[in-house]
C-alpha atoms as a PDB file:
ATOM      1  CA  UNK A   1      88.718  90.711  79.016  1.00  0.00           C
ATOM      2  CA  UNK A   2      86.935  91.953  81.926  1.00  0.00           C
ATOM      3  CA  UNK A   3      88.109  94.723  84.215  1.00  0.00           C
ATOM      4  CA  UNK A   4      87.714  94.603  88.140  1.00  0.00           C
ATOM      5  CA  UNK A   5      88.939  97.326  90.520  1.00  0.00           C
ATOM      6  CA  UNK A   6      90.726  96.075  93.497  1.00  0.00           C
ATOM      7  CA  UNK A   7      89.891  98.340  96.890  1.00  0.00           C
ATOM      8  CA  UNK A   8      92.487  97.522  99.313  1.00  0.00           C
ATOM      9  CA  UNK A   9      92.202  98.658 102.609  1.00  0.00           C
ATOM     10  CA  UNK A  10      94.647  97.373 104.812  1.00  0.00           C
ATOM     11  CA  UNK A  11      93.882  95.064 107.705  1.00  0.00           C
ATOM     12  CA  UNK A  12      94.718  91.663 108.060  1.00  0.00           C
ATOM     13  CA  UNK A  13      95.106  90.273 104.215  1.00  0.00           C
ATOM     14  CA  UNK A  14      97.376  92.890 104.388  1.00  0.00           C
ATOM     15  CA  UNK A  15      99.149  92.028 107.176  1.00  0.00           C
ATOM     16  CA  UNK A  16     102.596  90.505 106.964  1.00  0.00           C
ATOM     17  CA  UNK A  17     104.402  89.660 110.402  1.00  0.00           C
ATOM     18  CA  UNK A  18     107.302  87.697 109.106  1.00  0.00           C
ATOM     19  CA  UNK A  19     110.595  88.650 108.625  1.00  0.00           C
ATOM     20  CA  UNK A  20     111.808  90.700 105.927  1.00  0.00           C
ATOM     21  CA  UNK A  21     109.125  92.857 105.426  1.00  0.00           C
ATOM     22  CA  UNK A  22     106.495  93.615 108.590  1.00  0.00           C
ATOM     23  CA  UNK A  23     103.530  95.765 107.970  1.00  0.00           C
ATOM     24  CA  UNK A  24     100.666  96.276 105.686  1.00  0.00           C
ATOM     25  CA  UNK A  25     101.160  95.030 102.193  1.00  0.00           C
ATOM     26  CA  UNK A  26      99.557  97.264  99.547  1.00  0.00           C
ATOM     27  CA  UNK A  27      96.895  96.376  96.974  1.00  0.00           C
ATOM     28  CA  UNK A  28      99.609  95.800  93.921  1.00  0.00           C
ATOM     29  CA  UNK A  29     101.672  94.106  96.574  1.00  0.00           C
ATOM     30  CA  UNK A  30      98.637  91.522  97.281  1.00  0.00           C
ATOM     31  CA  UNK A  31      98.140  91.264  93.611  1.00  0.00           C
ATOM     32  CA  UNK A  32     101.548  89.597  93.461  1.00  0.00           C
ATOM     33  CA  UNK A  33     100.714  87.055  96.059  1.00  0.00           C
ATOM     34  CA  UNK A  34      98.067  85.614  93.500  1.00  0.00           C
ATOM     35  CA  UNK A  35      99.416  84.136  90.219  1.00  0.00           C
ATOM     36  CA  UNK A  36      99.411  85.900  86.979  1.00  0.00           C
ATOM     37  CA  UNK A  37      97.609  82.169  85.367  1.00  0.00           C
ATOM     38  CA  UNK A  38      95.020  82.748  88.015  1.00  0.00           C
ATOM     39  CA  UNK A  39      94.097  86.719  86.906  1.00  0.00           C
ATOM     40  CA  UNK A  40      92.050  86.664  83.927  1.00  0.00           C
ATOM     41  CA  UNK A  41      91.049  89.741  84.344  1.00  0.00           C
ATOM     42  CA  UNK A  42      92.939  93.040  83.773  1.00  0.00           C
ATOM     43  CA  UNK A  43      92.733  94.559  87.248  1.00  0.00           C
ATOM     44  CA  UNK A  44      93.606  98.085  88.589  1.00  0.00           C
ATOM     45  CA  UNK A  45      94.585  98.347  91.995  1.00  0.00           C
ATOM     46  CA  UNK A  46      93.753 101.390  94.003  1.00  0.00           C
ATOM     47  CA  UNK A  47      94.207 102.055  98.148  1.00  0.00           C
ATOM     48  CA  UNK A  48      92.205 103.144 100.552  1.00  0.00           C
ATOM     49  CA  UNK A  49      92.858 104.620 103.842  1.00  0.00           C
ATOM     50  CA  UNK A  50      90.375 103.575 106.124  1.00  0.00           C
ATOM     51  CA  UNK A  51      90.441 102.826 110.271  1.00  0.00           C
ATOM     52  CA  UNK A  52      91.039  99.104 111.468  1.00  0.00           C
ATOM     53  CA  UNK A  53      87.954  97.011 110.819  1.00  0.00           C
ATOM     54  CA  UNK A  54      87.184  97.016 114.424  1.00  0.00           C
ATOM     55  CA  UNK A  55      86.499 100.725 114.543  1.00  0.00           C
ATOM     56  CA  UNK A  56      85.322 101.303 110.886  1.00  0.00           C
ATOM     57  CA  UNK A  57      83.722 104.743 111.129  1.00  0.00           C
ATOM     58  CA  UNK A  58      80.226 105.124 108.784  1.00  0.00           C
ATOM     59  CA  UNK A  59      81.512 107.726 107.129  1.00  0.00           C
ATOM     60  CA  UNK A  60      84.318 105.201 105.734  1.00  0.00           C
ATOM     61  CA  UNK A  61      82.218 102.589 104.893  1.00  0.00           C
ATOM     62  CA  UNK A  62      79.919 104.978 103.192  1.00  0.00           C
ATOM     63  CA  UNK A  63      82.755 106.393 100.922  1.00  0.00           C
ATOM     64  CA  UNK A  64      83.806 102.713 100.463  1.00  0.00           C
ATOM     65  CA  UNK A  65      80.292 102.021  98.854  1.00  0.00           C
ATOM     66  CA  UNK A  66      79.933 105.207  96.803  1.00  0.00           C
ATOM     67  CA  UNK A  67      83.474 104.181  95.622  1.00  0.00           C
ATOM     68  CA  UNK A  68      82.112 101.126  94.408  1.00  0.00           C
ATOM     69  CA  UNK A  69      79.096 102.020  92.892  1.00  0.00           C
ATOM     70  CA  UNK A  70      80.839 105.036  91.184  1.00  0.00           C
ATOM     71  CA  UNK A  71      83.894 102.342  89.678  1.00  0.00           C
ATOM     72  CA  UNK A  72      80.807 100.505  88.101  1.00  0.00           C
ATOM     73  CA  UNK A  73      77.790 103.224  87.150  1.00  0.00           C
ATOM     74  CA  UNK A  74      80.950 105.976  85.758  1.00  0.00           C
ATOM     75  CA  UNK A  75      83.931 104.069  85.530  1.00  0.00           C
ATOM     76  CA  UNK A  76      82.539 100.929  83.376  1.00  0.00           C
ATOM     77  CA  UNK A  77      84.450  98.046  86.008  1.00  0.00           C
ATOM     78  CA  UNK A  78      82.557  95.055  84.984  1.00  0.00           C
ATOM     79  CA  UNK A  79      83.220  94.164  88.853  1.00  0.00           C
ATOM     80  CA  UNK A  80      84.738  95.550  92.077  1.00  0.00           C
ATOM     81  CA  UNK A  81      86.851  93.593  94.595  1.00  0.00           C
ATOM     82  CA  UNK A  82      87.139  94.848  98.461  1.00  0.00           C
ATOM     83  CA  UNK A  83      89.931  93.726 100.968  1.00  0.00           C
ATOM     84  CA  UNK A  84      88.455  94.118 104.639  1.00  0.00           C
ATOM     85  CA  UNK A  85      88.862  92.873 107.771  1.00  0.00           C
ATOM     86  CA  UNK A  86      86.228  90.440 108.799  1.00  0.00           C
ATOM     87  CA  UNK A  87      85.260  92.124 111.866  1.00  0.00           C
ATOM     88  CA  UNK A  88      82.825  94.408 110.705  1.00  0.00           C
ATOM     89  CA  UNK A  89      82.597  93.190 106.994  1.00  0.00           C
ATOM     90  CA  UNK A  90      79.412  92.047 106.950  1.00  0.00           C
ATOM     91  CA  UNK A  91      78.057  95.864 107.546  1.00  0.00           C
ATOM     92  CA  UNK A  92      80.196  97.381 105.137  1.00  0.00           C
ATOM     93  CA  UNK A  93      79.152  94.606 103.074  1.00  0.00           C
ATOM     94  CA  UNK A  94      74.960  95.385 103.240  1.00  0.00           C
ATOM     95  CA  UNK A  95      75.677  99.174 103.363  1.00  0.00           C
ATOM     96  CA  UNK A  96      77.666  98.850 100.065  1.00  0.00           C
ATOM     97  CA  UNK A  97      74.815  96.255  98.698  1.00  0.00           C
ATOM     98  CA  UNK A  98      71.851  99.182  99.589  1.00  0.00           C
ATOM     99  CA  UNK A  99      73.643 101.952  98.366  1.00  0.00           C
ATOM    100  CA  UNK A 100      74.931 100.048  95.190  1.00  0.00           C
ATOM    101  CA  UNK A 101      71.010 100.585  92.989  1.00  0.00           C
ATOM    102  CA  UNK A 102      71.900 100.050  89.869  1.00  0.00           C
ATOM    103  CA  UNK A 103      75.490  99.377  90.008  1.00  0.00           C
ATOM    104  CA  UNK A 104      74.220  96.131  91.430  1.00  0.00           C
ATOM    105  CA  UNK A 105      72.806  95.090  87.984  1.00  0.00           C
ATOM    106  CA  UNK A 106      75.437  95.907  85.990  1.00  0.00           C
ATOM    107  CA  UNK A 107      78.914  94.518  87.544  1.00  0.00           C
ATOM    108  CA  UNK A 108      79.880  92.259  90.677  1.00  0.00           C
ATOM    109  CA  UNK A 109      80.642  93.656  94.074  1.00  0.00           C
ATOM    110  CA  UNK A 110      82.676  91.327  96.317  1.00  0.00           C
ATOM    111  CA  UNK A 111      84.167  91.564  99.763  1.00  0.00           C
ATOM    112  CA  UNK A 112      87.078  89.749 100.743  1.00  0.00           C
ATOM    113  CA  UNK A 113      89.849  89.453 103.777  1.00  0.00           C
ATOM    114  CA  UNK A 114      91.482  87.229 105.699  1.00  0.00           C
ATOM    115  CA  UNK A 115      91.563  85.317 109.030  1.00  0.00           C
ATOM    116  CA  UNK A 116      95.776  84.444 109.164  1.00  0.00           C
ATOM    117  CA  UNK A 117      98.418  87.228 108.225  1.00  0.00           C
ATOM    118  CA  UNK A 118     100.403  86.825 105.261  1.00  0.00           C
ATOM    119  CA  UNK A 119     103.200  85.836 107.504  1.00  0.00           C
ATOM    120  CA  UNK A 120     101.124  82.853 108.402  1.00  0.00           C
ATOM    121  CA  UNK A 121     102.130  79.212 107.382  1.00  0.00           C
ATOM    122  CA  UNK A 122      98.508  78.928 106.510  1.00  0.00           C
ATOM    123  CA  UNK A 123      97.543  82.689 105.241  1.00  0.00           C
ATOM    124  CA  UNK A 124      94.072  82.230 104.118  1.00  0.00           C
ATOM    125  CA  UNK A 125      94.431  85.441 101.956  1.00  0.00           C
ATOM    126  CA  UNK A 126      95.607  84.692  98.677  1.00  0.00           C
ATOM    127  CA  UNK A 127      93.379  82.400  98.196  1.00  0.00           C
ATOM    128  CA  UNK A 128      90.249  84.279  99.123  1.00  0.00           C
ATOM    129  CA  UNK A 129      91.716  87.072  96.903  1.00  0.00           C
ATOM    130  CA  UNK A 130      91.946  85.463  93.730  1.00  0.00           C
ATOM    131  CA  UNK A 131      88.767  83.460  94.023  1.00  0.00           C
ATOM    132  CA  UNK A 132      87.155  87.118  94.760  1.00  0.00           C
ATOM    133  CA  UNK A 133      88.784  88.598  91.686  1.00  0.00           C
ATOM    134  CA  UNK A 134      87.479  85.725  89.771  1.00  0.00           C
ATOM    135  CA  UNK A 135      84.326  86.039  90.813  1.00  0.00           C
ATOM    136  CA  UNK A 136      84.091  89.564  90.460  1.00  0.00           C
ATOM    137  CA  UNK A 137      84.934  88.962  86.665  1.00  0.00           C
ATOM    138  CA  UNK A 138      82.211  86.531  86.097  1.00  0.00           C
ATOM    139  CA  UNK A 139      78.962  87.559  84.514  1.00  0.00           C
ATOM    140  CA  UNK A 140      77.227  84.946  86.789  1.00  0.00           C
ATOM    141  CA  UNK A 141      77.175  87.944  89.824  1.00  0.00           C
ATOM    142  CA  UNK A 142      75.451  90.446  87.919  1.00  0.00           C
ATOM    143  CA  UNK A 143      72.362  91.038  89.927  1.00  0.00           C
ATOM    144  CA  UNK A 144      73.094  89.407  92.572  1.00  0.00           C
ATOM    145  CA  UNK A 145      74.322  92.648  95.011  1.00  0.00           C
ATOM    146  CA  UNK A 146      77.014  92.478  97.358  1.00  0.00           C
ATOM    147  CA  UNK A 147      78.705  89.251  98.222  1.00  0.00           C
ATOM    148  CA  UNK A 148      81.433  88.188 100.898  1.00  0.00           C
ATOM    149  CA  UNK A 149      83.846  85.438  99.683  1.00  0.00           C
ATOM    150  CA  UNK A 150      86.284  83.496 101.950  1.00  0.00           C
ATOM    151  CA  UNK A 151      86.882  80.032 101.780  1.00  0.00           C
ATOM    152  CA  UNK A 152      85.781  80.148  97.743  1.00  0.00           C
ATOM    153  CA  UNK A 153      81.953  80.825  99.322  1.00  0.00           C
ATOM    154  CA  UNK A 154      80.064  83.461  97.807  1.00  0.00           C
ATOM    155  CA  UNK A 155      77.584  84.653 101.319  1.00  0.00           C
ATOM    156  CA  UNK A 156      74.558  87.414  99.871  1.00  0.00           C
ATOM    157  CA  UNK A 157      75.472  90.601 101.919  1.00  0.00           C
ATOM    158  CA  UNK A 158      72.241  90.576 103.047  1.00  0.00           C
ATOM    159  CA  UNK A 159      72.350  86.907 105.440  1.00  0.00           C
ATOM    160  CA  UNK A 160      76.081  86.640 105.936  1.00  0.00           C
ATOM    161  CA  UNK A 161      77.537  86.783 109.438  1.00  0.00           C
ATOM    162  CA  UNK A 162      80.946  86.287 111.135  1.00  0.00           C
ATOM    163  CA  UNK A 163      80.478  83.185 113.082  1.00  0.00           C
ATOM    164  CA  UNK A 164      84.367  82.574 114.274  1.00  0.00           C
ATOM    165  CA  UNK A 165      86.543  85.202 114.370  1.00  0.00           C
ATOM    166  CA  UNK A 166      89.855  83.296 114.649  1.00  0.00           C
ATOM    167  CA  UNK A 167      88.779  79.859 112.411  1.00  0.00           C
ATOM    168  CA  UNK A 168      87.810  78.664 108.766  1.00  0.00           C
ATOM    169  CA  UNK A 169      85.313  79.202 107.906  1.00  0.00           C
ATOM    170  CA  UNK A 170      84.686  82.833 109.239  1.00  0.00           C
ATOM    171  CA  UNK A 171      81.524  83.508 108.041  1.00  0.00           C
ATOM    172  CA  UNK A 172      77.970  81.818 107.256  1.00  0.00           C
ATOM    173  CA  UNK A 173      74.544  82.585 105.739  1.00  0.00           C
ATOM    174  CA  UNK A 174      72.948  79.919 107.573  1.00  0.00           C
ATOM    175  CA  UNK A 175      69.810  79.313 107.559  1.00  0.00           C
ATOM    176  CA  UNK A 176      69.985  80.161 103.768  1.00  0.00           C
ATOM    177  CA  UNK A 177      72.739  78.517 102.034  1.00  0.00           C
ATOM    178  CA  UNK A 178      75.730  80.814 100.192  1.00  0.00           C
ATOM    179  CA  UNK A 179      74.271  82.135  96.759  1.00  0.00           C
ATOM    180  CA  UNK A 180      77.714  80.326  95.290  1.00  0.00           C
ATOM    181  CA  UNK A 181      80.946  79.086  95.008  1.00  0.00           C
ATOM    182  CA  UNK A 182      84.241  79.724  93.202  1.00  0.00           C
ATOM    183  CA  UNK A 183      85.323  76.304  91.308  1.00  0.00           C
ATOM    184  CA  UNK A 184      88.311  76.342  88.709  1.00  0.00           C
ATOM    185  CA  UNK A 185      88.551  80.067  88.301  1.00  0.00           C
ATOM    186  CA  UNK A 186      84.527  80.294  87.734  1.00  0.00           C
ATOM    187  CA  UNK A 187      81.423  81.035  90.004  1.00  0.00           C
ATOM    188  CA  UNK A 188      78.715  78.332  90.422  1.00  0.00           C
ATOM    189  CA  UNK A 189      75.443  79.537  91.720  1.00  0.00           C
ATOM    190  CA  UNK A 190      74.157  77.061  94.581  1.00  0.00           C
ATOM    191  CA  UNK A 191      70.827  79.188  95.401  1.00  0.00           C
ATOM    192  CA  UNK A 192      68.655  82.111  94.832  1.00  0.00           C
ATOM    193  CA  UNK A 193      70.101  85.384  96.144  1.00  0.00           C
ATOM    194  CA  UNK A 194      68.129  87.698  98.589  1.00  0.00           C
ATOM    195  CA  UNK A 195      65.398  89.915  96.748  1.00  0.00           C
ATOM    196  CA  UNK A 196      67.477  93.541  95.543  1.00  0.00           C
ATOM    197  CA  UNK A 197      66.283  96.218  98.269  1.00  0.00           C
ATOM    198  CA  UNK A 198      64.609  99.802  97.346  1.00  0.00           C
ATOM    199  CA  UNK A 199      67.207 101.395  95.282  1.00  0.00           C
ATOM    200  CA  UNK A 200      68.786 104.571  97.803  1.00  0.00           C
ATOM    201  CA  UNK A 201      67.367 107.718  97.364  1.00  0.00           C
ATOM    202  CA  UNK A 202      68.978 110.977  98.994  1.00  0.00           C
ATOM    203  CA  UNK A 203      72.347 110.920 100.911  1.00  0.00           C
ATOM    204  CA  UNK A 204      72.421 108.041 103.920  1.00  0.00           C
ATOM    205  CA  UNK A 205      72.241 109.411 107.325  1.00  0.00           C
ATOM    206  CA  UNK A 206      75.548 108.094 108.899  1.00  0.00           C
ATOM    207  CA  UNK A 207      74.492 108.651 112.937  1.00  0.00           C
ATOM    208  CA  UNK A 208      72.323 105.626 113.844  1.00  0.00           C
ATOM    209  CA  UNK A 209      72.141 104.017 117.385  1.00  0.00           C
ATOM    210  CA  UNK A 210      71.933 100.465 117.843  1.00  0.00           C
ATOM    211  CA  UNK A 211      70.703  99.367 121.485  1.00  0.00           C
ATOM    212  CA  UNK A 212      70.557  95.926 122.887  1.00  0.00           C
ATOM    213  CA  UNK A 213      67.779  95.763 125.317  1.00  0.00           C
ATOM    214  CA  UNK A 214      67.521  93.864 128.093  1.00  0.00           C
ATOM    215  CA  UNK A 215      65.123  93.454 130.858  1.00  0.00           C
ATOM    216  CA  UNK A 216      64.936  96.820 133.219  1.00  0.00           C
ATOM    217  CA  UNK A 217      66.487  98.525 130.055  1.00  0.00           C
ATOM    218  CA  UNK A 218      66.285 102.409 131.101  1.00  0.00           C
ATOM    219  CA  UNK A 219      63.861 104.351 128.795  1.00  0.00           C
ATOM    220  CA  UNK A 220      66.673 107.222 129.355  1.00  0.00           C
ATOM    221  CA  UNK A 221      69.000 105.448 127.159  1.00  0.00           C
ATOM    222  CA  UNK A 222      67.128 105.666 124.202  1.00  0.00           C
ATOM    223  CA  UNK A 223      66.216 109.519 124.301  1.00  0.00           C
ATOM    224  CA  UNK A 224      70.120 110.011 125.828  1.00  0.00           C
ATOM    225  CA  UNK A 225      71.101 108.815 121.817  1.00  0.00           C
ATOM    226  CA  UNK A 226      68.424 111.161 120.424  1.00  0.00           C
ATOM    227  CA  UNK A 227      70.127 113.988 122.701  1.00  0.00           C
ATOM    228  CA  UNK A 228      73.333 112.856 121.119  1.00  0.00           C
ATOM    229  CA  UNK A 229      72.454 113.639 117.441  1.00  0.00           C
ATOM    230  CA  UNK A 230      71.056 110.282 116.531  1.00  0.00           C
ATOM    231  CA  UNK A 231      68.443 110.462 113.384  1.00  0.00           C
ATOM    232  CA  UNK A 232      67.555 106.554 114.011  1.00  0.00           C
ATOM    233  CA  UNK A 233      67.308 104.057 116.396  1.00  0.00           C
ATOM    234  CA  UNK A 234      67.660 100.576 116.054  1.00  0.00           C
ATOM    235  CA  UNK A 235      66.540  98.096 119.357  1.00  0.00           C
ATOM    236  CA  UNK A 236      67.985  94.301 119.327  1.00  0.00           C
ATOM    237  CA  UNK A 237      65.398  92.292 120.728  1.00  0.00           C
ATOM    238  CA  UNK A 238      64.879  88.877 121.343  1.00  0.00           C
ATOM    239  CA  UNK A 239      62.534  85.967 119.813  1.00  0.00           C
ATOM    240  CA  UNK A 240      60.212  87.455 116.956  1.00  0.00           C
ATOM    241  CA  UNK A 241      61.522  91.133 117.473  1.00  0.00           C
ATOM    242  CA  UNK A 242      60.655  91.973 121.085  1.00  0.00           C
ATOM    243  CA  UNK A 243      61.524  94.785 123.602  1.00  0.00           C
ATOM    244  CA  UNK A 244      60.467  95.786 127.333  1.00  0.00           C
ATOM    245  CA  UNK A 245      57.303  97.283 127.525  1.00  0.00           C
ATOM    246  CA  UNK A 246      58.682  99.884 129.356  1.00  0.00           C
ATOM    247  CA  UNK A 247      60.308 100.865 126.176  1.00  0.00           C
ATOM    248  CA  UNK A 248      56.953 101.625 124.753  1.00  0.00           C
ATOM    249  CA  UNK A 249      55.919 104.801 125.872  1.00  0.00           C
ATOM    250  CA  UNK A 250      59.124 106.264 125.112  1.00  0.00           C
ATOM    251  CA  UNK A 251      59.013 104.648 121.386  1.00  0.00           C
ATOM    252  CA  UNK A 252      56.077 106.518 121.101  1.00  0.00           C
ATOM    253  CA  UNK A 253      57.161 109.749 121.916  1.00  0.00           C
ATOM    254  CA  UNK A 254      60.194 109.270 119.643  1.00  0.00           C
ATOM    255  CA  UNK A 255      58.169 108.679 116.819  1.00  0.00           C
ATOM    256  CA  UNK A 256      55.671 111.494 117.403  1.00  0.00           C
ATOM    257  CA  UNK A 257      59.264 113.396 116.999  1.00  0.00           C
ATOM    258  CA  UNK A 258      59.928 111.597 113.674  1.00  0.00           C
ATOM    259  CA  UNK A 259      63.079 109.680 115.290  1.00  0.00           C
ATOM    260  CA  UNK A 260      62.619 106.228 113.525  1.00  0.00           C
ATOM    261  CA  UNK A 261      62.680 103.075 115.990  1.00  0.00           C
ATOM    262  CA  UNK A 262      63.273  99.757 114.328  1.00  0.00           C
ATOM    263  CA  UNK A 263      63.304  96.836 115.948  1.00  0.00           C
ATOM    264  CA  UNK A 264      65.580  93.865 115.297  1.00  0.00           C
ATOM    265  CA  UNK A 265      65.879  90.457 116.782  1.00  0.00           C
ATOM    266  CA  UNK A 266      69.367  88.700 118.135  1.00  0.00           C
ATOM    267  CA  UNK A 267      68.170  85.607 116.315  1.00  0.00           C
ATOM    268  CA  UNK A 268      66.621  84.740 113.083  1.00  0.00           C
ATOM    269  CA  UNK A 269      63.006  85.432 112.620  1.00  0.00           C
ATOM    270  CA  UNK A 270      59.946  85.138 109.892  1.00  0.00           C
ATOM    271  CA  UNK A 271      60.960  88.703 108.709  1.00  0.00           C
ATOM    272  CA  UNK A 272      56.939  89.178 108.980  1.00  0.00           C
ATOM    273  CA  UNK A 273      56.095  92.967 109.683  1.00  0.00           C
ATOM    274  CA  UNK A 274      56.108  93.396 113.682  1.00  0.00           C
ATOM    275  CA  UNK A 275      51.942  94.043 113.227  1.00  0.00           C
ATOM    276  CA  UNK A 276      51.817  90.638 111.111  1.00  0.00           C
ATOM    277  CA  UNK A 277      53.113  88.619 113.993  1.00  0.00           C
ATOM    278  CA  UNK A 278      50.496  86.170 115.712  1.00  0.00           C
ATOM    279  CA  UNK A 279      48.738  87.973 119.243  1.00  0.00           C
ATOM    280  CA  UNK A 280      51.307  88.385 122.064  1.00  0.00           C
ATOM    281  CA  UNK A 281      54.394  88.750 119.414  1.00  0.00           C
ATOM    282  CA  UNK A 282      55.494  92.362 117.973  1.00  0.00           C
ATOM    283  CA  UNK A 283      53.656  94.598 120.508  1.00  0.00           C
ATOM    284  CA  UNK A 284      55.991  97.138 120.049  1.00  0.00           C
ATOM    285  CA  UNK A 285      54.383  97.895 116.719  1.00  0.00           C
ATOM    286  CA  UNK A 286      51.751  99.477 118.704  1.00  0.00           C
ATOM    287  CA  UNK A 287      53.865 102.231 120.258  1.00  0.00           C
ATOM    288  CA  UNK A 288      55.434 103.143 116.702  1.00  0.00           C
ATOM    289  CA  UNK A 289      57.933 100.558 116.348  1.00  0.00           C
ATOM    290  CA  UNK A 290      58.975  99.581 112.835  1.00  0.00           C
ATOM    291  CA  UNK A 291      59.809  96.050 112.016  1.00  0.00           C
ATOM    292  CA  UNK A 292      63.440  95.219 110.582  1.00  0.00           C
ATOM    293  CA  UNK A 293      61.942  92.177 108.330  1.00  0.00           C
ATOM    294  CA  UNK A 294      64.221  89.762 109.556  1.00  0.00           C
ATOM    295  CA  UNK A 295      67.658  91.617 109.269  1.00  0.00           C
ATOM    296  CA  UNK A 296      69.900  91.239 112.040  1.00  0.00           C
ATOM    297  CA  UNK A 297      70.730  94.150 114.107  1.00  0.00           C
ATOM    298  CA  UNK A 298      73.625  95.421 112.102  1.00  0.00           C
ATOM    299  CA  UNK A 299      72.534  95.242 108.996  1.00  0.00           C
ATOM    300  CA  UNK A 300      68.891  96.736 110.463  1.00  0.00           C
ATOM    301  CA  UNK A 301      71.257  99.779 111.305  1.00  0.00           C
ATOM    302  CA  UNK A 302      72.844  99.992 107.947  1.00  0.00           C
ATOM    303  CA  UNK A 303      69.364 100.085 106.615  1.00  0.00           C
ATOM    304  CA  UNK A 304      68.051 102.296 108.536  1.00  0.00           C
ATOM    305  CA  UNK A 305      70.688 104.677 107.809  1.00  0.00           C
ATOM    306  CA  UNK A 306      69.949 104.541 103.810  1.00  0.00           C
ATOM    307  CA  UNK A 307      66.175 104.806 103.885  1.00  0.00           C
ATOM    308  CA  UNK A 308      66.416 108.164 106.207  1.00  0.00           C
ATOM    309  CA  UNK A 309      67.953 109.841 103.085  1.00  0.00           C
ATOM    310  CA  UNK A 310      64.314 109.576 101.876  1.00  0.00           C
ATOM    311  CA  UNK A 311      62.988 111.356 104.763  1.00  0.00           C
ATOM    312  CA  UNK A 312      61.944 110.772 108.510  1.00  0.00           C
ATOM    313  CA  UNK A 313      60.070 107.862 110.409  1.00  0.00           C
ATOM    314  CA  UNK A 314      57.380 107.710 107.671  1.00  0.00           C
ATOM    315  CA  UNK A 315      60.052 107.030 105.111  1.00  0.00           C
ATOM    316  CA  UNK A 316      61.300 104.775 106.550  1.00  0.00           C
ATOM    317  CA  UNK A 317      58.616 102.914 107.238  1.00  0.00           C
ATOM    318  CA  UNK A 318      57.969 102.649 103.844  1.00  0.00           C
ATOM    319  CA  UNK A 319      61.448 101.737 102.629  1.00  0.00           C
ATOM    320  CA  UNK A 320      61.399  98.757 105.182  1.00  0.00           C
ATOM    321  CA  UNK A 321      57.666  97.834 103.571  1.00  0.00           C
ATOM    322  CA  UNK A 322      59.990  97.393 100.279  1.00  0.00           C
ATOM    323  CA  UNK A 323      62.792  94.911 101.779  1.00  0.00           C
END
């Protein structure tokens, strides 16, 4: 029988806002709410205090994913289950996916919430639970990394992305398709999954800015972060992973001071390096920039903060090279 750790933390699968009983459930309580014919699995249930979803703090999501790398690499869980709220799941979800190296081989990692409150007429949660402790227990995850399932889709850490906050479904990998499904209790694979990243090496670097740029962005901004404390930056650009030229000379001078700039697109692109691009596209590869390959701005960030515990810009560089 296989064993899968349940990581509850709260939020809105949690929630209950009926009568009786308001507040957050906890993870044995939320085990109840899925029936015993559905668990296959022996699972151990174990909470964790973390902020709201909204204002998840690095630092929590990065003891989330050493949690769940540790549960599979020390602890021998064939697979790990996370409750979350959907806000910011799909980072938690990619920083637990980079961080998970070899843990990723050996068990199933899957993130799971809710959109409705227990309370709800229509609670969405115990249903994405037990498909998610189902598919953690299925061999058919092994080496795929992280996942996401609501709705009984499985969505690759790597291309998933909240597209309706308050509807079902929540969350899509389009343009890929999810890597799978949960039917009768079993996972069926309905694609390739996302090629495994660089496995981590040396402890993430949790302060990272993220900037959207606009046009007439102020150059100041960007060294005001680096005043701040921040080891990385991360621009969101538009079309194929472009910025302001009057970004440039100021990307330059960050990376003669080893301060990483990545730049990241608000829409899907090739994933081609930035100095791959056709003429006219990418220019800010020429002032230092490094290319995120394609991963939206979020999950650029997330990166960016695990391949700076191999060193500075230059390390970085290279770890994006390996995505």
């Amino acid at each position: 029988m296989a064993r899968v750790l349940l990581l509850a933390t709260g939020d809105m699968i949690a929630y209950s806002s009926g009568p009786g009983r308001p507040g957050l459930a906890s993870g044995a309580d939320l085990l109840r709410t899925v029936p015993a014919r559905m668990r296959t699995m022996e699972v151990v249930a174990e909470d964790v205090m973390a902020e709201p979803s909204w204002d998840l703090s690095p630092s929590a999501m990065l003891a989330l994913a050493r949690r769940v790398r540790s549960a599979i690499l020390d602890e021998d869980f064939d697979g790990v289950v996370v409750t979350h709220g959907i806000d910011t799941m799909e980072d938690t979800a990619y920083l637990t996916d980079l961080l998970a190296g070899p843990a990723a081989r050996r068990g199933a990692i899957v993130l799971t919430g809710a959109v409705r409150p227990l309370g709800h007429p229509s609670a969405d949660g115990p249903g994405n639970l037990a498909s998610s402790l189902a598919a953690a227990a299925d061999p058919a995850l092994r080496g795929v990394g992280a996942v996401v399932c609501l709705g009984d889709e499985l969505h690759a850490a790597r291309w998933v992305t909240l597209v309706d906050a308050a509807g079902v479904p929540a969350f899509s990998s389009a343009p890929f398709s999810p890597v799978g499904r949960v039917v009768e209790g079993r996972v069926e694979p309905l694609g390739a999954p996302p090629p495994r990243p660089p496995d981590p090496r040396g402890e993430p670097e949790s302060h990272v800015a993220l900037i959207k740029t606009y046009p007439d962005i102020e150059p100041a901004l960007l060294t005001a972060v680096v005043d701040a404390g921040a080891r990385g930056i991360v621009l969101e650009g538009t079309g194929e992973a472009n910025v302001p030229v009057t970004l440039f000379t100021t990307i330059t001078e960050l990376s003669d001071w080893d301060i990483p700039v990545v730049v990241a697109s608000r829409c899907h692109t090739s994933g081609l390096p930035l100095d791959a691009l056709p003429f006219g596209m990418g220019l800010a590869a020429k002032a230092g920039a490094i290319g995120a390959r394609g991963l939206a701005p979020v999950k650029a960030r997330a990166a960016v903060m695990v391949a700076l515990g191999a060193g500075g810009r230059d390390a970085v560089r290279d770890w994006f090279g390996g995505l």
